[in-house]
Protein backbone atom coordinates (compact mmCIF):
# COMPACT_ATOMS: atom_id res chain seq x y z
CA UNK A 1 73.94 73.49 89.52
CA UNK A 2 72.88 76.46 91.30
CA UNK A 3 72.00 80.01 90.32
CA UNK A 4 75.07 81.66 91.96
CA UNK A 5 77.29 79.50 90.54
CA UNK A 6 75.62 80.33 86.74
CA UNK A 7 76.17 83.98 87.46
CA UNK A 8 79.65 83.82 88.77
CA UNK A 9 78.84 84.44 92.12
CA UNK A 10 79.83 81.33 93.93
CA UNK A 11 82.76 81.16 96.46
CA UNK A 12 83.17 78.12 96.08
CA UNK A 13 83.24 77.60 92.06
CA UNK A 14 85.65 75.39 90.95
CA UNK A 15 87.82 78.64 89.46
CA UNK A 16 87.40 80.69 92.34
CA UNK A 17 91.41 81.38 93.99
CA UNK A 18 91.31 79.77 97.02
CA UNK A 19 92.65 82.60 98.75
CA UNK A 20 89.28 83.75 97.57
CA UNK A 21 87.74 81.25 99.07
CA UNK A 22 89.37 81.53 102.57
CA UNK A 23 88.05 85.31 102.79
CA UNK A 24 84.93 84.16 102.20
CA UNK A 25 84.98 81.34 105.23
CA UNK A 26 86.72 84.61 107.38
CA UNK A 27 83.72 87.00 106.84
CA UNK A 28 81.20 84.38 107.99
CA UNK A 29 82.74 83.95 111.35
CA UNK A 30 82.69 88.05 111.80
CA UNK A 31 80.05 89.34 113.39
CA UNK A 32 77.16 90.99 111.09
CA UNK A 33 78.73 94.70 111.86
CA UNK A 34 82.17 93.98 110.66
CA UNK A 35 80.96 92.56 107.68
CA UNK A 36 78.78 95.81 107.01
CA UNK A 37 82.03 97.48 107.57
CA UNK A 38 83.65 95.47 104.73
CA UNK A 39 80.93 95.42 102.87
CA UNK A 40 80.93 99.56 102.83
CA UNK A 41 85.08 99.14 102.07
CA UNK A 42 84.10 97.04 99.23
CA UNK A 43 81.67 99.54 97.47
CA UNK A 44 84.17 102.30 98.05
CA UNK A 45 86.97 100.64 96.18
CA UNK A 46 84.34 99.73 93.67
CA UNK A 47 83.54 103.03 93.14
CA UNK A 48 86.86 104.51 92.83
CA UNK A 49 87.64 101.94 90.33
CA UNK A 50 84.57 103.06 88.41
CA UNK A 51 85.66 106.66 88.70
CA UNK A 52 89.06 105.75 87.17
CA UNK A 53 87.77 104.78 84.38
């Protein structure tokens, strides 16, 4: 077993949705800027979530 999968961070876990698991497969054919630009999406919609609370 490996690390990521003991911290939950596995895309491929056995529980992981597999739509999950198909945006995961997507990002790694994007090139390395649109996946910063994602990336930056992501921590904004983290944040706002964390500022809702």
């Amino acid at each position: 077993m490996r690390v990521a999968d003991l911290v939950g961070e596995s895309p491929e876990a056995d529980d992981e949705p597999a739509e999950m698991v198909a945006m995961f497969r997507d990002l790694k054919q994007l090139e390395e800027r649109d996946r910063d630009t994602i990336r930056m999406l992501m921590e904004q919609m983290k944040k706002r979530k964390a500022d809702e609370r």
